[in-house]
Protein backbone atom coordinates (compact mmCIF):
# COMPACT_ATOMS: atom_id res chain seq x y z
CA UNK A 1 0.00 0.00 0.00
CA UNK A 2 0.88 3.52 -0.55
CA UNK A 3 0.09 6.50 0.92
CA UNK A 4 -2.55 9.07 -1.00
CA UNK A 5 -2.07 13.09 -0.41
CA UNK A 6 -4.56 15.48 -1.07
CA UNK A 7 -3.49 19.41 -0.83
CA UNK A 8 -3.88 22.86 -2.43
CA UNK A 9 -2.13 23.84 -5.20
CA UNK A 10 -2.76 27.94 -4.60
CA UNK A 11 -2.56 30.35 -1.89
CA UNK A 12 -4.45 27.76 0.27
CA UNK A 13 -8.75 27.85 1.02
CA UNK A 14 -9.12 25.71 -1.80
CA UNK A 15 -11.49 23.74 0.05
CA UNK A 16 -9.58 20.70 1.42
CA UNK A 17 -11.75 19.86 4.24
CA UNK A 18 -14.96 19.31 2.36
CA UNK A 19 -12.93 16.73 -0.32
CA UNK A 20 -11.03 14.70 2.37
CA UNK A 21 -14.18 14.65 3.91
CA UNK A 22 -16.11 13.88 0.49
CA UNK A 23 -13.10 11.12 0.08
CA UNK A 24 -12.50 9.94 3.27
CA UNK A 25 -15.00 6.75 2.40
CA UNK A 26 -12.55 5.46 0.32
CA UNK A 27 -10.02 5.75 2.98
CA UNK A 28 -8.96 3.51 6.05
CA UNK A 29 -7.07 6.64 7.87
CA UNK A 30 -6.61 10.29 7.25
CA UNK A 31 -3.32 12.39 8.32
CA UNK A 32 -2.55 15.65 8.88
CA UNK A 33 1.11 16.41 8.13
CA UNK A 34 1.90 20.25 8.31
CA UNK A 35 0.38 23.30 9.77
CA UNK A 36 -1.54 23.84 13.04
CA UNK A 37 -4.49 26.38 14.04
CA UNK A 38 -3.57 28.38 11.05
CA UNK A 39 -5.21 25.94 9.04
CA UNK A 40 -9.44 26.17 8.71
CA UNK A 41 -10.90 23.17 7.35
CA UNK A 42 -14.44 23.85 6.32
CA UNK A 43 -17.54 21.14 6.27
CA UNK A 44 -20.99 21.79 5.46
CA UNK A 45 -23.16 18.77 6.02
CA UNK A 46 -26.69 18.14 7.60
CA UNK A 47 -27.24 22.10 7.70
CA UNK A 48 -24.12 22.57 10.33
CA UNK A 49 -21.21 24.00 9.47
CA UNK A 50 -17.83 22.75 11.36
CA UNK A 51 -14.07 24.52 10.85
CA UNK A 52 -11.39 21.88 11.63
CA UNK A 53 -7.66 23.53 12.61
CA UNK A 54 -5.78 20.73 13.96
CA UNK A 55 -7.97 17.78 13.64
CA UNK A 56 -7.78 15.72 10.91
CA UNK A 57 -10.78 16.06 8.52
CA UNK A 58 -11.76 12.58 8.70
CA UNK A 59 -13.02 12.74 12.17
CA UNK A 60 -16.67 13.04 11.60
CA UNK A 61 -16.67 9.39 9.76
CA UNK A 62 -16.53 7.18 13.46
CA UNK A 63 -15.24 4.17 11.76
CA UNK A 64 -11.82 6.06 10.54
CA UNK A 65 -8.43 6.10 12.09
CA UNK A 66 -6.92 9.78 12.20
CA UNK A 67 -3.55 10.77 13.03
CA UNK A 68 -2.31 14.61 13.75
CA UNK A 69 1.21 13.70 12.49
CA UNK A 70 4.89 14.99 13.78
CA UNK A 71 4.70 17.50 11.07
CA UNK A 72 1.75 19.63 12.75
CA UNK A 73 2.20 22.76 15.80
CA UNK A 74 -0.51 22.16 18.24
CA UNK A 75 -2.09 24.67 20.11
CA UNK A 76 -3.56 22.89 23.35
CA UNK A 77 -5.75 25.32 23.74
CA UNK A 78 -7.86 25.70 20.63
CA UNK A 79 -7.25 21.53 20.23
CA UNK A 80 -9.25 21.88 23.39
CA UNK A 81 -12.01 24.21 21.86
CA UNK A 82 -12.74 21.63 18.59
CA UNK A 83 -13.15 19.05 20.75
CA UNK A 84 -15.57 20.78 22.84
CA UNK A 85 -17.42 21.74 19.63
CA UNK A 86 -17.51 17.92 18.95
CA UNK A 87 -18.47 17.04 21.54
CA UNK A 88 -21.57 19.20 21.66
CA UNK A 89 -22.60 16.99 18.84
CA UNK A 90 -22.04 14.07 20.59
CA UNK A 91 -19.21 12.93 19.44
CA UNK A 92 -16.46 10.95 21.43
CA UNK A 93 -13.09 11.35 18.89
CA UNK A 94 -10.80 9.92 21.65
CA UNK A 95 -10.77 6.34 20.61
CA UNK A 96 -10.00 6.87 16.75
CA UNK A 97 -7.85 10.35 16.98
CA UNK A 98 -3.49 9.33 18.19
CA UNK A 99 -1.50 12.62 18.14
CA UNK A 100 2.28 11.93 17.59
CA UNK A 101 4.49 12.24 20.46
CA UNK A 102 6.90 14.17 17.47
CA UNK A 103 4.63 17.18 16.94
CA UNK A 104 5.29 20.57 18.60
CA UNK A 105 3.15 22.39 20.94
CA UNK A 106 2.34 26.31 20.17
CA UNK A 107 3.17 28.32 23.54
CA UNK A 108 1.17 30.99 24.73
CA UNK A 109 4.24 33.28 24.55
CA UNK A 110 4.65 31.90 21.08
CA UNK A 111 1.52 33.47 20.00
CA UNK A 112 2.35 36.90 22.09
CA UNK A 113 5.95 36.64 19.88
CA UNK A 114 3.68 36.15 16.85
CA UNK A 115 1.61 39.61 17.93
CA UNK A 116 4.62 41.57 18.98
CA UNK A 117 6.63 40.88 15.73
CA UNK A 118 3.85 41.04 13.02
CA UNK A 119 3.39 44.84 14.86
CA UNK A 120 6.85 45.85 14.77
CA UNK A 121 6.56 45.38 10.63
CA UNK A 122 4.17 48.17 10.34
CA UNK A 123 3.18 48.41 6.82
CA UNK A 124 5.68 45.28 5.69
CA UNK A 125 3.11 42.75 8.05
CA UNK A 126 3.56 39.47 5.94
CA UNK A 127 -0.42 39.12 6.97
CA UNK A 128 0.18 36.49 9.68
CA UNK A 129 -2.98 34.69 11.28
CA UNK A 130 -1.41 35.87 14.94
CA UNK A 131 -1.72 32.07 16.16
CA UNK A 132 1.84 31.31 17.00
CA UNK A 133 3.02 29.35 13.95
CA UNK A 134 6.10 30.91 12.99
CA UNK A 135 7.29 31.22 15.96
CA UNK A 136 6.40 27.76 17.55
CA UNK A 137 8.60 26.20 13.62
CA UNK A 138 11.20 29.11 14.82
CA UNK A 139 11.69 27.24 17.94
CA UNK A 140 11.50 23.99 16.71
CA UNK A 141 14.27 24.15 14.05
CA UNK A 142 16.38 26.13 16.56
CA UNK A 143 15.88 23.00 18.95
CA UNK A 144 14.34 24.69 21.65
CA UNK A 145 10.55 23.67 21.08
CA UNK A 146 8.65 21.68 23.37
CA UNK A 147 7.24 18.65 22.13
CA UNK A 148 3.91 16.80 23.18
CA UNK A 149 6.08 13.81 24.29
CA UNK A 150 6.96 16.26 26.56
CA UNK A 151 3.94 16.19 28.53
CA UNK A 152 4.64 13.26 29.80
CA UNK A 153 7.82 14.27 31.40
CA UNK A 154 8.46 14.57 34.98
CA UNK A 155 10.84 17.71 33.79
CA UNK A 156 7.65 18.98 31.67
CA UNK A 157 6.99 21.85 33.87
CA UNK A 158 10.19 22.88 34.40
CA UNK A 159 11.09 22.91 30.44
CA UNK A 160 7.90 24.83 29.60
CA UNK A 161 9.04 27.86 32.49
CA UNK A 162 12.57 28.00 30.44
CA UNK A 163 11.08 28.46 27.61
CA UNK A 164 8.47 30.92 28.69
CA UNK A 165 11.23 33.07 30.03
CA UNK A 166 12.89 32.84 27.12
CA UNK A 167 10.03 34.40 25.07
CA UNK A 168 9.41 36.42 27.92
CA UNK A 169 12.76 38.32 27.40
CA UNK A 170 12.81 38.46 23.56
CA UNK A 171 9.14 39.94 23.94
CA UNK A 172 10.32 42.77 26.25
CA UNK A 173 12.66 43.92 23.26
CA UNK A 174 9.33 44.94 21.26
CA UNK A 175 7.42 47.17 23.85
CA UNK A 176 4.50 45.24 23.71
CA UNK A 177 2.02 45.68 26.08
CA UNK A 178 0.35 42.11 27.31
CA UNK A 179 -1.11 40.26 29.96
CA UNK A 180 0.72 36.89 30.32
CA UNK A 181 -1.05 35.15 33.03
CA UNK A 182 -4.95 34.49 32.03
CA UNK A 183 -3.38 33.45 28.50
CA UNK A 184 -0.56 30.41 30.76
CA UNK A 185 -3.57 29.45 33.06
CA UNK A 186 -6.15 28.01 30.61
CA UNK A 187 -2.42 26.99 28.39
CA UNK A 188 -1.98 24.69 31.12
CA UNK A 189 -5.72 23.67 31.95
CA UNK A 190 -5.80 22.67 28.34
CA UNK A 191 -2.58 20.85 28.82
CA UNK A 192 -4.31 18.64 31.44
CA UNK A 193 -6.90 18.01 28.85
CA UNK A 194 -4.92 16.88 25.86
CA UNK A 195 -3.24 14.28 28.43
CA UNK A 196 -6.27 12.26 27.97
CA UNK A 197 -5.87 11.74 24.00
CA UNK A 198 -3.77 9.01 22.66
CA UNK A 199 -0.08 9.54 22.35
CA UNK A 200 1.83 7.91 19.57
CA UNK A 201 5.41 7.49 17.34
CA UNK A 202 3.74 8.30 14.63
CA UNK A 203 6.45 7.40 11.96
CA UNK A 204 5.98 3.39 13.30
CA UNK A 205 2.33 3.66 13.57
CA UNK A 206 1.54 5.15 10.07
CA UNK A 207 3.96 2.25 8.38
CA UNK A 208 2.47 -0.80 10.56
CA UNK A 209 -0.90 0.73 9.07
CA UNK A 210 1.14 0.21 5.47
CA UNK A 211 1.86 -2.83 6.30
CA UNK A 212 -1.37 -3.94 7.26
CA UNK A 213 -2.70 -2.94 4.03
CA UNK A 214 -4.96 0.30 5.38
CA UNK A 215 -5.18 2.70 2.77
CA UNK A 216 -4.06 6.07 3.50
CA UNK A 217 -4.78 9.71 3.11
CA UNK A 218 -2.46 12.60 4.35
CA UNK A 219 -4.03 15.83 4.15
CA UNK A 220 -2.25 19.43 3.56
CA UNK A 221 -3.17 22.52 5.03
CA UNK A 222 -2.57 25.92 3.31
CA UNK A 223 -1.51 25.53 -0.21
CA UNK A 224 1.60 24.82 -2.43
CA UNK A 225 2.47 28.40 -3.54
CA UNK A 226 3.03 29.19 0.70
CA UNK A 227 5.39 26.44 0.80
CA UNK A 228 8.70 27.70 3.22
CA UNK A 229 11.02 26.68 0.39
CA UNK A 230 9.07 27.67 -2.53
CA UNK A 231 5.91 29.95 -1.76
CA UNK A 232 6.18 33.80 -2.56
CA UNK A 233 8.97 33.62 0.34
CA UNK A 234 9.25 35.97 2.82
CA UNK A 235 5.23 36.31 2.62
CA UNK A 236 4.89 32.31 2.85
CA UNK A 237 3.56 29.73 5.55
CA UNK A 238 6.19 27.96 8.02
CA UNK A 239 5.92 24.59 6.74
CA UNK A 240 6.74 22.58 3.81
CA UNK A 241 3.36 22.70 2.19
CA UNK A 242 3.98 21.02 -0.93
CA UNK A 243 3.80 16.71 -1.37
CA UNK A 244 7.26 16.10 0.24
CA UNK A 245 5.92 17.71 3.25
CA UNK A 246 3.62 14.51 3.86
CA UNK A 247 7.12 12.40 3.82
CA UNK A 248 9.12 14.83 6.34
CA UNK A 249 5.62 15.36 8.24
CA UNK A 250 4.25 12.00 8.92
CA UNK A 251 7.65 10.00 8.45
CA UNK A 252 6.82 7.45 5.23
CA UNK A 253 9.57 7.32 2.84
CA UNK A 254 9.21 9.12 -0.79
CA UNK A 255 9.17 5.98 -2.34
CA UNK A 256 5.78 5.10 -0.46
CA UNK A 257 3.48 7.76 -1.92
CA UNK A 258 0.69 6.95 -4.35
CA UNK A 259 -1.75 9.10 -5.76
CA UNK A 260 -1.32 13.44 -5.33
CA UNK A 261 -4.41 14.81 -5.57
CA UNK A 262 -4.51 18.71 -6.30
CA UNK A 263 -7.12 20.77 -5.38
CA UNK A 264 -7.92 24.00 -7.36
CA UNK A 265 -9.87 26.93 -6.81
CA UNK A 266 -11.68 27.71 -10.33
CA UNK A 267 -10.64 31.55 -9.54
CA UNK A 268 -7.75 32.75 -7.36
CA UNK A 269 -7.55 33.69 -3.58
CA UNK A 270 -4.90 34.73 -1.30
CA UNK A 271 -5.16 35.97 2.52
CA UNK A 272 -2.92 38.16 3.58
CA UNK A 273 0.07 40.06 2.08
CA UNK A 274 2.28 38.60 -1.31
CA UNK A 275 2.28 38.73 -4.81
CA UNK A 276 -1.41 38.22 -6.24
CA UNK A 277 -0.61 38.65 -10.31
CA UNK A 278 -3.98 38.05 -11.12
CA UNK A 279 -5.71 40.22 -8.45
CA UNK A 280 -8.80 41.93 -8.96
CA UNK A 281 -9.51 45.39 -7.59
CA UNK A 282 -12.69 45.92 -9.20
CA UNK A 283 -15.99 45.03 -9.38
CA UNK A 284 -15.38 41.63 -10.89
CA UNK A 285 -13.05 40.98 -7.83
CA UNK A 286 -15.74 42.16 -5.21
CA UNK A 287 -18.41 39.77 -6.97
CA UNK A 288 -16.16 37.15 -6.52
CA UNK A 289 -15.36 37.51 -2.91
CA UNK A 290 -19.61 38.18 -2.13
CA UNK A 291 -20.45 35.46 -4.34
CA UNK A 292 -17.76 32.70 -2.90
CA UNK A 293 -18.06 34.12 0.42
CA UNK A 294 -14.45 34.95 0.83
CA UNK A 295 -13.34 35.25 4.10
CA UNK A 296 -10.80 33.24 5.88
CA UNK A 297 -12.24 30.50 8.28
CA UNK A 298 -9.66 30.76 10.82
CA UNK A 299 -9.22 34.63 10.79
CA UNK A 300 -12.38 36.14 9.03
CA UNK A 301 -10.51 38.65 7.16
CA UNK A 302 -11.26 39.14 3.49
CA UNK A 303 -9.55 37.15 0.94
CA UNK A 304 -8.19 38.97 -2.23
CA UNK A 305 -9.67 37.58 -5.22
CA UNK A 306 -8.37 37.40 -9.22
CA UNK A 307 -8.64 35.35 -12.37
CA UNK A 308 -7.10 31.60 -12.79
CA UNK A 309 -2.92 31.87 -12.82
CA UNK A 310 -1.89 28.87 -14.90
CA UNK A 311 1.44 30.34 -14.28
CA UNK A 312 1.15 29.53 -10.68
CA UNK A 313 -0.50 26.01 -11.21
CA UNK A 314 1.85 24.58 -13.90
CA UNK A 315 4.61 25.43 -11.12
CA UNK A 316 2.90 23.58 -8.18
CA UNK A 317 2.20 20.78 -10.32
CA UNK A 318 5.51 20.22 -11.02
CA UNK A 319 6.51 20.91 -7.64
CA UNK A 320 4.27 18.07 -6.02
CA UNK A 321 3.85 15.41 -8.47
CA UNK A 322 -0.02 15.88 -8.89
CA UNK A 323 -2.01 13.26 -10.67
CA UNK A 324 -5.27 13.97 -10.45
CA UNK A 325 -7.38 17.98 -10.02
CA UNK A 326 -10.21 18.54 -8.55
CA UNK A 327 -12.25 22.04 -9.23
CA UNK A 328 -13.90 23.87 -6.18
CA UNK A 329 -16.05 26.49 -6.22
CA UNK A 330 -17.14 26.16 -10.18
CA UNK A 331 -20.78 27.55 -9.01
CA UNK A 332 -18.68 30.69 -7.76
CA UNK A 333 -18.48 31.76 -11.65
CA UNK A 334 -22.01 31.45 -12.94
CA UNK A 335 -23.09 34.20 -14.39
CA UNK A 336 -19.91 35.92 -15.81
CA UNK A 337 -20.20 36.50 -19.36
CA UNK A 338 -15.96 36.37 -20.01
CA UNK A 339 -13.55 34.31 -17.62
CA UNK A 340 -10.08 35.13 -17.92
CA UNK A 341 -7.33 32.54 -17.36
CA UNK A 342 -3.36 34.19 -16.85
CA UNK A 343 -1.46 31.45 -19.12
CA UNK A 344 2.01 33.60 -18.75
CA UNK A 345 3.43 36.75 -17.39
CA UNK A 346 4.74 39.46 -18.46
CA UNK A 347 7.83 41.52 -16.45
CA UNK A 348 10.24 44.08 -17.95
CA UNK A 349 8.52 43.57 -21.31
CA UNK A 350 9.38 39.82 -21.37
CA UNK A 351 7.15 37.34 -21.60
CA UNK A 352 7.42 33.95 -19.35
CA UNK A 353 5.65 31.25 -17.93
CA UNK A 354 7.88 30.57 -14.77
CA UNK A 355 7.47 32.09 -11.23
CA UNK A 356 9.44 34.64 -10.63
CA UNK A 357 12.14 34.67 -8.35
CA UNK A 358 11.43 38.58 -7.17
CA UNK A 359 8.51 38.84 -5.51
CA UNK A 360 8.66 42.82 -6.25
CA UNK A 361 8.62 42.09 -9.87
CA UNK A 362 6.31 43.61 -11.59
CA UNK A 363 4.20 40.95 -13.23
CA UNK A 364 1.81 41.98 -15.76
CA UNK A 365 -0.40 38.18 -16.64
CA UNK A 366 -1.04 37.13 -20.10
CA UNK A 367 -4.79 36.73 -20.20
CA UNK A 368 -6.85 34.10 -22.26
CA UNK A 369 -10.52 34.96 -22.15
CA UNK A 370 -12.88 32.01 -22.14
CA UNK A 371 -16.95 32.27 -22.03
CA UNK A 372 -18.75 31.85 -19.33
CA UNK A 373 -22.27 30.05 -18.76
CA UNK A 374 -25.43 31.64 -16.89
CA UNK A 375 -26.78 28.53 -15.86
CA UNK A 376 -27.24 28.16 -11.78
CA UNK A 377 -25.07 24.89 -11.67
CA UNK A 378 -25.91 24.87 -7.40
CA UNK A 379 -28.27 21.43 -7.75
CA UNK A 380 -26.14 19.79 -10.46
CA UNK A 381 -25.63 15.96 -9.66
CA UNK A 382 -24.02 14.59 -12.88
CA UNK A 383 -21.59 15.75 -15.19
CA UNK A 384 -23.62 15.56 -18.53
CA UNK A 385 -26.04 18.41 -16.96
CA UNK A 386 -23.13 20.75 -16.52
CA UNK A 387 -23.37 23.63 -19.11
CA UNK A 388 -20.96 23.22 -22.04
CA UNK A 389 -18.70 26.41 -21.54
CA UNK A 390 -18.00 24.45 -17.70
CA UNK A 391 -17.01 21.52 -19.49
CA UNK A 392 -14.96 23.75 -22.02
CA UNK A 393 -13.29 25.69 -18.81
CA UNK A 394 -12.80 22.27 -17.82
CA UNK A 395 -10.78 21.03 -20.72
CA UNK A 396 -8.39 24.37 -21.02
CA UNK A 397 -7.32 23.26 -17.50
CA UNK A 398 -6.65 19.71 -18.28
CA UNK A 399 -5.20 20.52 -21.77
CA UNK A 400 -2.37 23.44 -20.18
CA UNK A 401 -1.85 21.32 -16.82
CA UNK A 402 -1.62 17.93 -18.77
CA UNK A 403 -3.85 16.33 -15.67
CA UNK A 404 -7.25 15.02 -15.68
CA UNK A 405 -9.93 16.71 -13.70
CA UNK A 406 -12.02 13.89 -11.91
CA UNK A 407 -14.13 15.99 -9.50
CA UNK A 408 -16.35 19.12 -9.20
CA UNK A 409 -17.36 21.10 -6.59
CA UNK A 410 -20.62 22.89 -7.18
CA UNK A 411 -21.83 23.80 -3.25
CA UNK A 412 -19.94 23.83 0.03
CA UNK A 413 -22.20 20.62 0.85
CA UNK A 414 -20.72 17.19 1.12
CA UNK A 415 -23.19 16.21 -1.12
CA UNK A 416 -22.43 18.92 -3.85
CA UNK A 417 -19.20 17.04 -5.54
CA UNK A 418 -19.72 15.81 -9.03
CA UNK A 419 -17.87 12.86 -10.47
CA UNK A 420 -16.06 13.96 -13.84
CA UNK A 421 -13.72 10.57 -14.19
């Protein structure tokens, strides 16, 4: 057996959580291998909508295994708050959810370090989500973090106050008015209560599951073009969000990965600060963000919207392998009467169709216009009912990517996911 990974090949929001979800039938376990709180995982399913940050999106099928990998930052104390909100719909996640012993724990003077810093920028913010991720990976490739094995220590308490006091001092350098003490006491409350979830070496755990045949799906957070090596870098995630992430994040070998599943957006989003080539700042772009509803699900800000960049996308696939697309948010463009698709850039009067390496460049895209359809595509089941120009959108995408595109997303439901292939 192999393992399957499923992740975003844009500025992330692509709607992961509703495919693993959509997939997760086909699946013996699901995997988180990157990220932490930063992440929002949105489902839609019996009228309730639930936002997953650390928790694998798996967990609302009981008979599934689901593993937060070594990969992930955890935050103990919104871990706590999604599995309160769980449990409020009577679920009991404790006997199929391990968390590896490998995977970091956010501070709450992590998240303070995050504040103080991202203020400090003034107008260069990067457009951080404030929860402590770049600091908690800051700490962990400096070999300072504290892990959740950690917990279990007899010297836990003593290793968390060193560390405190060392944020303690480098927050003092940025004048940054805080209260510490409400923010370490329900820290360590939540502490207590993440001692009753199952502890695991996840690297053994996830290859006995190999070995007993169970068929695997690791799922990213954020999306490729964010990646820490080769996102819009510095304005980029803290992880390795592309498909070797799932190897370095979960511990499987390279050789051990199946099936890359990309998701796509059938527009362009990004939170945050960065690059955005195909950014509208118009109407268009406005209608897009009202229509998809675009605003982030972990930090509610408004997401920046633009046209399709094939630019971006032929890089990402390359980058992680991907053998199979699938289209969110198609519904999103009903109605538009021209789509435009950026198939290369232009900077300095060149034309290109790589990424470039300045992220002050100034891109101008290469549009090709496509038409659009009227049709309300909402309450579409099957593929033939899909209005031609879709299917024609469709095929532009498969024909420039050289991938086939085997599912559609036409609703935020579960239920709204159309099989192309």
């Amino acid at each position: 057996m192999k393992v399957d990974v499923l992740l975003g090949l844009q500025w992330g929001d692509e709607g992961k959580g509703k495919l693993v979800d959509a997939l997760t039938r086909d699946y013996d376990v699901i995997a988180r291998f990157q990220g932490g709180p930063n992440a929002g995982h949105t489902l839609e399913f019996n009228n309730q909508k639930h936002v997953l940050h650390t928790i694998p999106s798996g967990i609302f099928h009981p008979d599934k295994l689901n593993l937060i990998g070594n990969g992930l930052v955890i935050d103990p104390v919104v871990f706590k708050k999604e599995v309160d909100r769980l449990t409020g719909f009577g679920m009991d996640i404790r006997k199929n959810l391990f968390i590896s012993k490998k995977s970091h724990l956010i501070l709450p003077t992590h998240r303070l370090l995050d504040a103080a810093s991202e203020a400090s920028k003034g107008a260069g913010k990067i457009g951080s989500t404030l929860k402590g991720i770049g600091p908690a990976y800051t700490d962990k490739t400096g070999r300072e973090g504290l892990r959740v094995g950690d917990i279990l220590e007899k010297s836990f308490l003593a290793k968390y106050h060193c560390l405190r006091d060392l944020h303690l001092r480098k927050i003092s350098q940025f004048n940054y008015p805080f209260d510490l003490q409400p923010l370490e006491d329900e820290w360590l409350a939540s502490i207590e209560f993440l001692r009753s979830f199952q502890f695991v070496n996840g690297e053994y755990l996830i290859n006995e599951w190999l070995k007993a045949g169970h068929r695997i799906l690791a799922e990213g957070a954020q999306g490729s073009m964010l990646d820490i090596d080769f996102g819009s870098y510095p304005f980029v995630t803290s992880s390795n969000t592309t498909c070797a992430g799932a190897c370095t994040g979960l511990g499987v070998a390279p050789g051990r990965i199946g099936n890359v599943i990309g998701i796509i957006k059938a527009y362009s989003t990004r939170v945050g600060s960065g690059p955005f080539p195909t950014e509208l700042l118009d109407e268009t772009g406005e209608r897009l963000r009202t229509s998809g509803h675009e605003y982030g699900s972990t930090t509610g800000r408004p997401r920046r919207c633009g046209w399709l960049d094939m630019v971006a996308l032929r890089y990402t696939v390359m980058l992680d392998g991907v053998t199979s697309l699938i289209m969110t948010k198609a519904d999103v463009l009903s109605g538009f009467d021209t789509l435009r698709v950026a198939t290369a850039y232009k900077i300095n009067g060149k034309t290109t169709r790589e990424i470039p390496f300045d992220t002050e460049a100034p891109v101008e895209p290469v549009y090709t216009d496509l038409p659009g359809w009227k049709e309300d595509i909402s309450g579409i089941c099957e593929k033939e009912s899909l209005p031609e120009n879709l299917k024609g959108y469709i095929r532009f995408v498969e024909n420039h990517l050289g991938i086939p595109v085997t599912i559609v997303s036409v609703g935020p439901d579960r239920n709204a996911t159309i099989q192309m292939a």
